[in-house]
N, C-alpha and C. Protein backbone atom coordinates (compact mmCIF):
# COMPACT_ATOMS: atom_id res chain seq x y z
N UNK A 1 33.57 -1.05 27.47
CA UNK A 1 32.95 -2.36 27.38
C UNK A 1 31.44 -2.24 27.25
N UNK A 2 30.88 -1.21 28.13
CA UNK A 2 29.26 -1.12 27.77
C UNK A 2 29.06 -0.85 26.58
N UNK A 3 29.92 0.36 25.94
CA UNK A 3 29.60 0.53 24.55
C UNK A 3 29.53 -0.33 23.44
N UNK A 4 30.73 -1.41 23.63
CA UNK A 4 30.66 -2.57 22.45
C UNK A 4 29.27 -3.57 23.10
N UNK A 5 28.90 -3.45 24.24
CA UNK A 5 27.93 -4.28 24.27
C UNK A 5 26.84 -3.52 23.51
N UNK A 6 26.42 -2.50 23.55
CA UNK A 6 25.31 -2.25 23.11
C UNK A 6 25.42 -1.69 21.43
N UNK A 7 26.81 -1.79 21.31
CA UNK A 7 26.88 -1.78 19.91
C UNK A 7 26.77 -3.14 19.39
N UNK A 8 27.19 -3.65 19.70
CA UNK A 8 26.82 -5.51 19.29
C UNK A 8 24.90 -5.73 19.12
N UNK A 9 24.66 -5.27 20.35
CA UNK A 9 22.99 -5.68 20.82
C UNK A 9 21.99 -5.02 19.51
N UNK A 10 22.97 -3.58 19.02
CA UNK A 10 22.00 -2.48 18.17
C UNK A 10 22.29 -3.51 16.77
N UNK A 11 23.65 -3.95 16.28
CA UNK A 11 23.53 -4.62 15.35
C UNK A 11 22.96 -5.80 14.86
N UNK A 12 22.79 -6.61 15.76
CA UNK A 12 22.16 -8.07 15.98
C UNK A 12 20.57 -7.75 15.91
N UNK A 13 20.13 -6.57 16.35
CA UNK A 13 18.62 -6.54 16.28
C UNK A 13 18.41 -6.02 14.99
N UNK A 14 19.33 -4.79 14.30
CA UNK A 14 19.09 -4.65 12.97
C UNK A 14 19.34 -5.87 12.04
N UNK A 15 19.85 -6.78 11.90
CA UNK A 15 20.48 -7.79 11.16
C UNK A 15 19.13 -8.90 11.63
N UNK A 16 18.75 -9.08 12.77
CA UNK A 16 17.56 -10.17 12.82
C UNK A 16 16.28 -9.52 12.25
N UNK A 17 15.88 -8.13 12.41
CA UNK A 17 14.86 -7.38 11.68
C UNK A 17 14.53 -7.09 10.26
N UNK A 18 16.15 -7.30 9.75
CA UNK A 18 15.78 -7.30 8.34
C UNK A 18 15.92 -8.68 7.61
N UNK A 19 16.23 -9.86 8.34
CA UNK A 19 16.08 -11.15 8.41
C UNK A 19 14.38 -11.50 8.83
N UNK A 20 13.48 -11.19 9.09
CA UNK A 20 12.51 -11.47 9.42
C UNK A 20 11.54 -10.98 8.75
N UNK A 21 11.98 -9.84 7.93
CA UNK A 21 10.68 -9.01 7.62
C UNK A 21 11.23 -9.46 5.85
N UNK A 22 9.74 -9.51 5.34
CA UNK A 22 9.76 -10.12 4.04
C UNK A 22 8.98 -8.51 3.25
N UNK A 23 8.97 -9.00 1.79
CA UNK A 23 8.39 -8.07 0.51
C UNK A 23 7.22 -8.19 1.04
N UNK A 24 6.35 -6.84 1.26
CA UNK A 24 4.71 -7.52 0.72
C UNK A 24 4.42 -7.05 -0.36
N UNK A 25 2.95 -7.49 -0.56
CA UNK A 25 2.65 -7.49 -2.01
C UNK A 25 2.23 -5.78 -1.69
N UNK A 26 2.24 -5.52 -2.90
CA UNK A 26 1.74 -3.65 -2.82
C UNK A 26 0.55 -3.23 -3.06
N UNK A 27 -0.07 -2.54 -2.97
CA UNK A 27 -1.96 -2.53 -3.05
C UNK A 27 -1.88 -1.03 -3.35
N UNK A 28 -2.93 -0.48 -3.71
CA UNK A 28 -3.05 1.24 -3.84
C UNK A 28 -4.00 1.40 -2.40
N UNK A 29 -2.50 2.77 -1.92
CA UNK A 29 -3.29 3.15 -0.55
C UNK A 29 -5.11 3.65 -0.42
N UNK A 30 -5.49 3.62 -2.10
CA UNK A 30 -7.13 3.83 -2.17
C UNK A 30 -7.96 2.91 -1.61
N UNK A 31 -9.00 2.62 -1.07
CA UNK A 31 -9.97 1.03 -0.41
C UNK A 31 -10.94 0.85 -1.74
N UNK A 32 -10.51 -0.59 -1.63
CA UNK A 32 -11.29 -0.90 -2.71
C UNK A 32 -12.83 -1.01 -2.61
N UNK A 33 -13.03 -0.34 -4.22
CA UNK A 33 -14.52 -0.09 -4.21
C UNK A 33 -15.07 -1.56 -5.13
N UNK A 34 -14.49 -2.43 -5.70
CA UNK A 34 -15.02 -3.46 -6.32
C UNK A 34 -14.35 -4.46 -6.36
N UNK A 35 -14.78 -5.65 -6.20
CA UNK A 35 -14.25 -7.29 -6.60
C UNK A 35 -15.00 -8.23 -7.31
N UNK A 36 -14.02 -8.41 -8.43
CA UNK A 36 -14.65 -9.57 -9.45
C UNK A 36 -13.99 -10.37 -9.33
N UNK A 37 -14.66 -11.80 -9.29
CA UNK A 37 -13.69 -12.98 -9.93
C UNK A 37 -13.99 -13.81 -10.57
N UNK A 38 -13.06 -14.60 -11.43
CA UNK A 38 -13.54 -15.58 -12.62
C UNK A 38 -12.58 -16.91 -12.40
N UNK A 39 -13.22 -18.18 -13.09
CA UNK A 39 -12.28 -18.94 -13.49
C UNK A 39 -10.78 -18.32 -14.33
N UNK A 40 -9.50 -18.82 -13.68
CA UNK A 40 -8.69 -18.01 -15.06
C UNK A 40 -8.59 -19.12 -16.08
N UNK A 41 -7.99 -18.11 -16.98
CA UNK A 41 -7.82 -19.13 -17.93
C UNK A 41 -6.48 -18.50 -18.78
N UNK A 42 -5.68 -18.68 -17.40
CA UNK A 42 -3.94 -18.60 -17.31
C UNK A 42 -3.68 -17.28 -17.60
N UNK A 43 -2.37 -17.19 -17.65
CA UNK A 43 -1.57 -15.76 -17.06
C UNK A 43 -1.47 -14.63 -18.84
N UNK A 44 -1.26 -13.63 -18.11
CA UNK A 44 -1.81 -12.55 -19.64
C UNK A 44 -2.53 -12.25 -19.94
N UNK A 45 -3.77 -11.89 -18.90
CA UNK A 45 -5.17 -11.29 -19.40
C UNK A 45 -6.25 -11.66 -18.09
N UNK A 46 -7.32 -11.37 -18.26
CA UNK A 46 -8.20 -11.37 -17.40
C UNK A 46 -9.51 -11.85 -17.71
N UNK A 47 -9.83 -12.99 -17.42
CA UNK A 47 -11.04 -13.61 -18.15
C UNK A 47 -12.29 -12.65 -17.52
N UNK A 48 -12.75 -12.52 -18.13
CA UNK A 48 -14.16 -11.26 -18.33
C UNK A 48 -15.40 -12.10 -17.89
N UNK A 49 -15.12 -13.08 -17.98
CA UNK A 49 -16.87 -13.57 -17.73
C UNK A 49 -16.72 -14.05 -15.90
N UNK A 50 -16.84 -12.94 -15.22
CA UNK A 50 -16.80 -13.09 -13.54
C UNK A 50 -17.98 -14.34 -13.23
N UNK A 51 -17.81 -14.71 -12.27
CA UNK A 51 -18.61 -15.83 -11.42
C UNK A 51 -18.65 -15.39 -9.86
N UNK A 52 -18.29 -14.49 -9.78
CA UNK A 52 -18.54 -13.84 -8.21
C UNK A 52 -18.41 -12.25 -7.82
N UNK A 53 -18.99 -11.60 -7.85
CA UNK A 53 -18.45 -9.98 -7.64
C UNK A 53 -18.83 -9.73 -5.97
N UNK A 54 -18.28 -9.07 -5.30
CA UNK A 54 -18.67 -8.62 -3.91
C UNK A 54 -19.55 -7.58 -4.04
N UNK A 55 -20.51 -8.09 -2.58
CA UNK A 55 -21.17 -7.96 -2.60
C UNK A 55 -22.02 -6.97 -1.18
N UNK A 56 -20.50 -6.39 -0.43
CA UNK A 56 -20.71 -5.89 0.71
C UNK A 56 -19.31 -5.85 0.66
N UNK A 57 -18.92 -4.49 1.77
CA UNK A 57 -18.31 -4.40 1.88
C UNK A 57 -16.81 -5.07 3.18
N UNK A 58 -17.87 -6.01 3.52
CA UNK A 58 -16.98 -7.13 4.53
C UNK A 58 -16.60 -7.89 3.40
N UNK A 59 -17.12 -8.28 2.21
CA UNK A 59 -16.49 -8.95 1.56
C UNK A 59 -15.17 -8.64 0.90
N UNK A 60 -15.18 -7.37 0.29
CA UNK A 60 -14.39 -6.95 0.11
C UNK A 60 -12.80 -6.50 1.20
N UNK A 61 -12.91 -6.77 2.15
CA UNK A 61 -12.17 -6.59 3.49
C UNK A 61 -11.69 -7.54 3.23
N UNK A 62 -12.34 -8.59 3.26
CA UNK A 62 -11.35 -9.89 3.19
C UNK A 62 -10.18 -10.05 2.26
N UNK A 63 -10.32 -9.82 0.88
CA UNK A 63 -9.77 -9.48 0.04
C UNK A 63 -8.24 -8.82 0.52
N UNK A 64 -9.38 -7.63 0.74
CA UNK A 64 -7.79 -6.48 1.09
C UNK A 64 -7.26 -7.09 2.41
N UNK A 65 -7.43 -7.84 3.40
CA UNK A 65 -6.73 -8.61 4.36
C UNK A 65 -6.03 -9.63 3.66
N UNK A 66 -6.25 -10.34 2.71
CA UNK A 66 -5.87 -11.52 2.32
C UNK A 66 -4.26 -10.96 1.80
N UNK A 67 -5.07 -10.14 0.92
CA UNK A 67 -3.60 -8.89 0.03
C UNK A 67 -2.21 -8.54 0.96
N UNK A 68 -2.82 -8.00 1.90
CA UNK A 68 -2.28 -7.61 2.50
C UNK A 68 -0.97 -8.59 3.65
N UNK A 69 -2.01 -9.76 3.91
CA UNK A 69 -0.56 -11.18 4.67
C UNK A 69 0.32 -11.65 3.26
N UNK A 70 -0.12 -11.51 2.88
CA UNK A 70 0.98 -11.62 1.17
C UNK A 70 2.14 -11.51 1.43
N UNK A 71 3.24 -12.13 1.76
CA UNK A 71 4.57 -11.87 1.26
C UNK A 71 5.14 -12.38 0.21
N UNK A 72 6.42 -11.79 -0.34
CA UNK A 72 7.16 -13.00 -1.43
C UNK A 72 7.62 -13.94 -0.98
N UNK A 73 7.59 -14.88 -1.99
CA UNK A 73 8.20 -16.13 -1.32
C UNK A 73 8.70 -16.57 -2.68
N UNK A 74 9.44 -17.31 -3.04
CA UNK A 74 10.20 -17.88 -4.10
C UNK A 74 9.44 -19.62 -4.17
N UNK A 75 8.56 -19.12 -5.36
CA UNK A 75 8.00 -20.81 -5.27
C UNK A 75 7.36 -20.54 -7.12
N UNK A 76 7.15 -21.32 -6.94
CA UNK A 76 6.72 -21.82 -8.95
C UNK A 76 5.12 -22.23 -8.58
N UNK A 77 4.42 -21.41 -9.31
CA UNK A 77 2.80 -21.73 -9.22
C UNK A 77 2.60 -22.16 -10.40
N UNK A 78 2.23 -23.00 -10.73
CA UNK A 78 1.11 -23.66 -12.01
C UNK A 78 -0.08 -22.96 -12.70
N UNK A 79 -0.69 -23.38 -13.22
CA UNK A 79 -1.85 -22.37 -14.04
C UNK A 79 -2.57 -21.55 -12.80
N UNK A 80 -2.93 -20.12 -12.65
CA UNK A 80 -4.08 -20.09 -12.07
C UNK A 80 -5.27 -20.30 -11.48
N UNK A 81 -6.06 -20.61 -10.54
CA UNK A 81 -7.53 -21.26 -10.25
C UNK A 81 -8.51 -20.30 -10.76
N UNK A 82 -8.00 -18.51 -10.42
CA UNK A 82 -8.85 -17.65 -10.15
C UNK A 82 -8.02 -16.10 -10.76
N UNK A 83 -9.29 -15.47 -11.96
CA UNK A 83 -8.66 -13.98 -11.92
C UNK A 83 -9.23 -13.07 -10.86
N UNK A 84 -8.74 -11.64 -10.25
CA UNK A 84 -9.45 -11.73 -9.79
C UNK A 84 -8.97 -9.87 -9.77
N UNK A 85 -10.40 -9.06 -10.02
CA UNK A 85 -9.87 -8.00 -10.57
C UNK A 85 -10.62 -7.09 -9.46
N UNK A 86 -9.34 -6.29 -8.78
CA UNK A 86 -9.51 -4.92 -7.94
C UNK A 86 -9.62 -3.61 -8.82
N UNK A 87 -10.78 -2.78 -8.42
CA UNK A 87 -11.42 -2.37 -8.60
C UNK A 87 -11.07 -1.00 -7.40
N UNK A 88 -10.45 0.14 -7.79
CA UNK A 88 -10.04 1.43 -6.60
C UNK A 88 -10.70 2.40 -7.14
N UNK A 89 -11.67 2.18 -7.89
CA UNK A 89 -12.52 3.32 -8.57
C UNK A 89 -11.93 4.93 -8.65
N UNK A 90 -10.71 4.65 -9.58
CA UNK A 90 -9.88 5.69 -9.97
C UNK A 90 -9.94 5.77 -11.53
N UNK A 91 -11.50 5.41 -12.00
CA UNK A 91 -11.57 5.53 -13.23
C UNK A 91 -11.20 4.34 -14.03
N UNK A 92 -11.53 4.30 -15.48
CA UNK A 92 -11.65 3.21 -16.21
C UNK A 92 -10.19 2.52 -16.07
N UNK A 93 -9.14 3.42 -16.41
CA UNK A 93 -8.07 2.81 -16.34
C UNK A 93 -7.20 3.47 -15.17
N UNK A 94 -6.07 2.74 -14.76
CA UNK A 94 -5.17 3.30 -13.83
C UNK A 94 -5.83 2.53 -12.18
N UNK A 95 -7.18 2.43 -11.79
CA UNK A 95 -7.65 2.13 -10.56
C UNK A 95 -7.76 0.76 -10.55
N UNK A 96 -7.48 -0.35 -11.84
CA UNK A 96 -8.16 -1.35 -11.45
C UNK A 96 -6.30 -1.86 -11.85
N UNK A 97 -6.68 -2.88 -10.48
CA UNK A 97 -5.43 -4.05 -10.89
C UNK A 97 -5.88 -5.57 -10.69
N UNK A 98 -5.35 -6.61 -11.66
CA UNK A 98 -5.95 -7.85 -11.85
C UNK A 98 -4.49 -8.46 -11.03
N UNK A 99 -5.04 -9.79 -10.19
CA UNK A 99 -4.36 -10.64 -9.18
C UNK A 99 -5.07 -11.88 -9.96
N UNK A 100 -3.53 -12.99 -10.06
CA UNK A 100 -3.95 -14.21 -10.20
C UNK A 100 -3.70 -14.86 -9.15
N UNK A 101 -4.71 -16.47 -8.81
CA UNK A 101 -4.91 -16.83 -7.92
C UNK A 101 -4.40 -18.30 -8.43
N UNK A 102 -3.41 -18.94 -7.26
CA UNK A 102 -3.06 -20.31 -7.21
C UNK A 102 -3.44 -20.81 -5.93
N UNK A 103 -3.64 -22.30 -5.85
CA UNK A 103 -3.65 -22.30 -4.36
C UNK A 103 -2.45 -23.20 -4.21
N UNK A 104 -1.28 -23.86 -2.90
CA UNK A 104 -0.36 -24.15 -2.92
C UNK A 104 -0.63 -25.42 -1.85
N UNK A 105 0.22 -26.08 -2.05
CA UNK A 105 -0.30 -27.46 -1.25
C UNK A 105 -0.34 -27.15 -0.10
N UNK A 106 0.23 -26.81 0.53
CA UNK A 106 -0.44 -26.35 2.32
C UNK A 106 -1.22 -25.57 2.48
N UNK A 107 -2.11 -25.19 1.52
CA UNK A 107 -3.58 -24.37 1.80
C UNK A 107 -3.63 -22.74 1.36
N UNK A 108 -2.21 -22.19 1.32
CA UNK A 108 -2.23 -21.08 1.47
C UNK A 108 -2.75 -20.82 -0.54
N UNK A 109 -3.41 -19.62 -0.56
CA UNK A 109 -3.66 -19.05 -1.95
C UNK A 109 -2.21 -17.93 -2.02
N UNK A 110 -1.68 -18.33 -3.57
CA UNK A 110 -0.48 -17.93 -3.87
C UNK A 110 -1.36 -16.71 -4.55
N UNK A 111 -0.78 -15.30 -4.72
CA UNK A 111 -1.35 -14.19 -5.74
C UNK A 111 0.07 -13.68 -6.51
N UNK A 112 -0.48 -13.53 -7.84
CA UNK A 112 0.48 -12.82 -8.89
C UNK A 112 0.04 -11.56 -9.66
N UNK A 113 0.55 -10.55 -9.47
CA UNK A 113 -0.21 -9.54 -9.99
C UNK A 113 0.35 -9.64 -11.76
N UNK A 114 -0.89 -9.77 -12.64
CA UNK A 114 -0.74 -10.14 -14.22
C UNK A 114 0.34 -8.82 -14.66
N UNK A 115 1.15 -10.09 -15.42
CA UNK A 115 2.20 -9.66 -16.40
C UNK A 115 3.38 -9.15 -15.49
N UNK A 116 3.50 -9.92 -13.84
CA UNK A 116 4.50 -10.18 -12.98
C UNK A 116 4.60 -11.79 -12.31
N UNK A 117 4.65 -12.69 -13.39
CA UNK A 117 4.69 -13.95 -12.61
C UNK A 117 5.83 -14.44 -11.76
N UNK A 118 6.99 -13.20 -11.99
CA UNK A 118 7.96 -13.57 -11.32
C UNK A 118 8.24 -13.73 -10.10
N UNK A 119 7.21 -12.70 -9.56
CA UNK A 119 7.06 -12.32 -8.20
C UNK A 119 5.64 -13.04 -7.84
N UNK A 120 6.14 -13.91 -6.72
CA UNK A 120 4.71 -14.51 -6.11
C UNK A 120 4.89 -14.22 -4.51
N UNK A 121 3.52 -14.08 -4.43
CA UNK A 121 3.44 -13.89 -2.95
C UNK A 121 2.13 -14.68 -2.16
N UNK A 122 2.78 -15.26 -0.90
CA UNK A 122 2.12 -15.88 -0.19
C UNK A 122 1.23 -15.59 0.48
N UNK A 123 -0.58 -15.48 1.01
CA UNK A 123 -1.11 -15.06 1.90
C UNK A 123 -0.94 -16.40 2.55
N UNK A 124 -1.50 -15.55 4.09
CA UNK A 124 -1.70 -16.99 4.97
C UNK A 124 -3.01 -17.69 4.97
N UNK A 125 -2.39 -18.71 5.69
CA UNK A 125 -3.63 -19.71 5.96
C UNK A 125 -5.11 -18.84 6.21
N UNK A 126 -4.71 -18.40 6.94
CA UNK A 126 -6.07 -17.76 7.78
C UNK A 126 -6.74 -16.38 7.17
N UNK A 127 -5.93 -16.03 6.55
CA UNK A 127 -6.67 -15.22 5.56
C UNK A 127 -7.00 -15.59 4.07
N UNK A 128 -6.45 -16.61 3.97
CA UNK A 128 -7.11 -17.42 2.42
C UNK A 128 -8.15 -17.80 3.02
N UNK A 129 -8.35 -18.57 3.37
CA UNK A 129 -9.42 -19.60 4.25
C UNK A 129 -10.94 -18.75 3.85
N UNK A 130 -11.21 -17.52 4.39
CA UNK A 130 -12.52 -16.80 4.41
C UNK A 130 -12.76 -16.30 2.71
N UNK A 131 -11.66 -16.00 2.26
CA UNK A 131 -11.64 -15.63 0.83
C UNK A 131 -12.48 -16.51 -0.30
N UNK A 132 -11.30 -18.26 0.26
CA UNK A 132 -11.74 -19.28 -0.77
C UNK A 132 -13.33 -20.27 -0.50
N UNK A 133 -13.86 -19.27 0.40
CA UNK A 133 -15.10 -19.92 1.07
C UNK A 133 -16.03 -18.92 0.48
N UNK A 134 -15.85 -17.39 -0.17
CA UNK A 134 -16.40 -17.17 -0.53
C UNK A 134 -17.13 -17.46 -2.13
N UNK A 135 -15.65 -17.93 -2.83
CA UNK A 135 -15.29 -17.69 -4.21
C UNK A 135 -16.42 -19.28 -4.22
N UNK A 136 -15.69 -20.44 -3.52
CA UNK A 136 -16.09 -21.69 -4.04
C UNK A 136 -17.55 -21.96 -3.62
N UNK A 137 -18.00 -21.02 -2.82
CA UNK A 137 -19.65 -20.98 -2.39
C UNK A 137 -20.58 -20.96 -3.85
N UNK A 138 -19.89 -20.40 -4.68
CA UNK A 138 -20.37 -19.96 -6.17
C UNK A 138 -20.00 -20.44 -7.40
N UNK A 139 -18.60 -20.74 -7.08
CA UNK A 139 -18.31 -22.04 -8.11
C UNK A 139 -18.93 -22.79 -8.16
């Protein structure tokens, strides 16, 4: 009888653990050495003419915090607000990856990494929040 109890207890915690834990978005284990961002001007490319680059490296933290509360979530984003291109200084090509930016009616900024709109992922509140205070300081 102890044994089925704690065989029950071992299954119920594996089965609620993988019930709880979501996709995150994926980042290169490198720290990013640059952040640009621009108005987008929609999905398939990366508008080039930036309106904000970081400018310290707390700024850039934020970023990679923001990245990082990201999970998937199954939701439909509309045009982009924001491109917004990481920078792992692994050379011209291969180090940089471009994230599009939605924001979603409860506040949170949705990110899509270009030429994957399928997959969206959610940051939270509290880490959009410092991000979109930087971007719209300059808008």
């Amino acid at each position: 009888m102890k044994y089925i109890k704690f065989f029950i207890s071992v299954v119920l915690g594996v089965v609620l653990a993988g019930c709880s834990s979501s996709e995150r978005m994926i980042i290169s284990e490198k720290t990013i050495q640059n952040v640009s961002v621009s108005k987008s001007e929609g999905y398939g490319g990366l508008n080039e003419a930036f309106l904000w680059t970081a400018g310290s490296l707390t700024e850039m933290k934020l970023f990679e915090e923001m990245i990082n509360s990201a999970r998937k979530e199954e939701v439909k984003t509309g045009k982009p607000a924001y491109d917004v291109l990481l920078d792992y200084g692994e050379g011209e090509s291969g180090g940089e990856r471009v994230i599009h930016i939605t924001e979603s009616d409860d506040g949170r900024w949705l990110l899509t990494y270009d030429g994957h709109q399928d997959k969206t992922y959610a940051a939270t509140k509290e880490s959009s929040q410092p991000v979109q205070d930087l971007i719209e300081s300059v808008d």
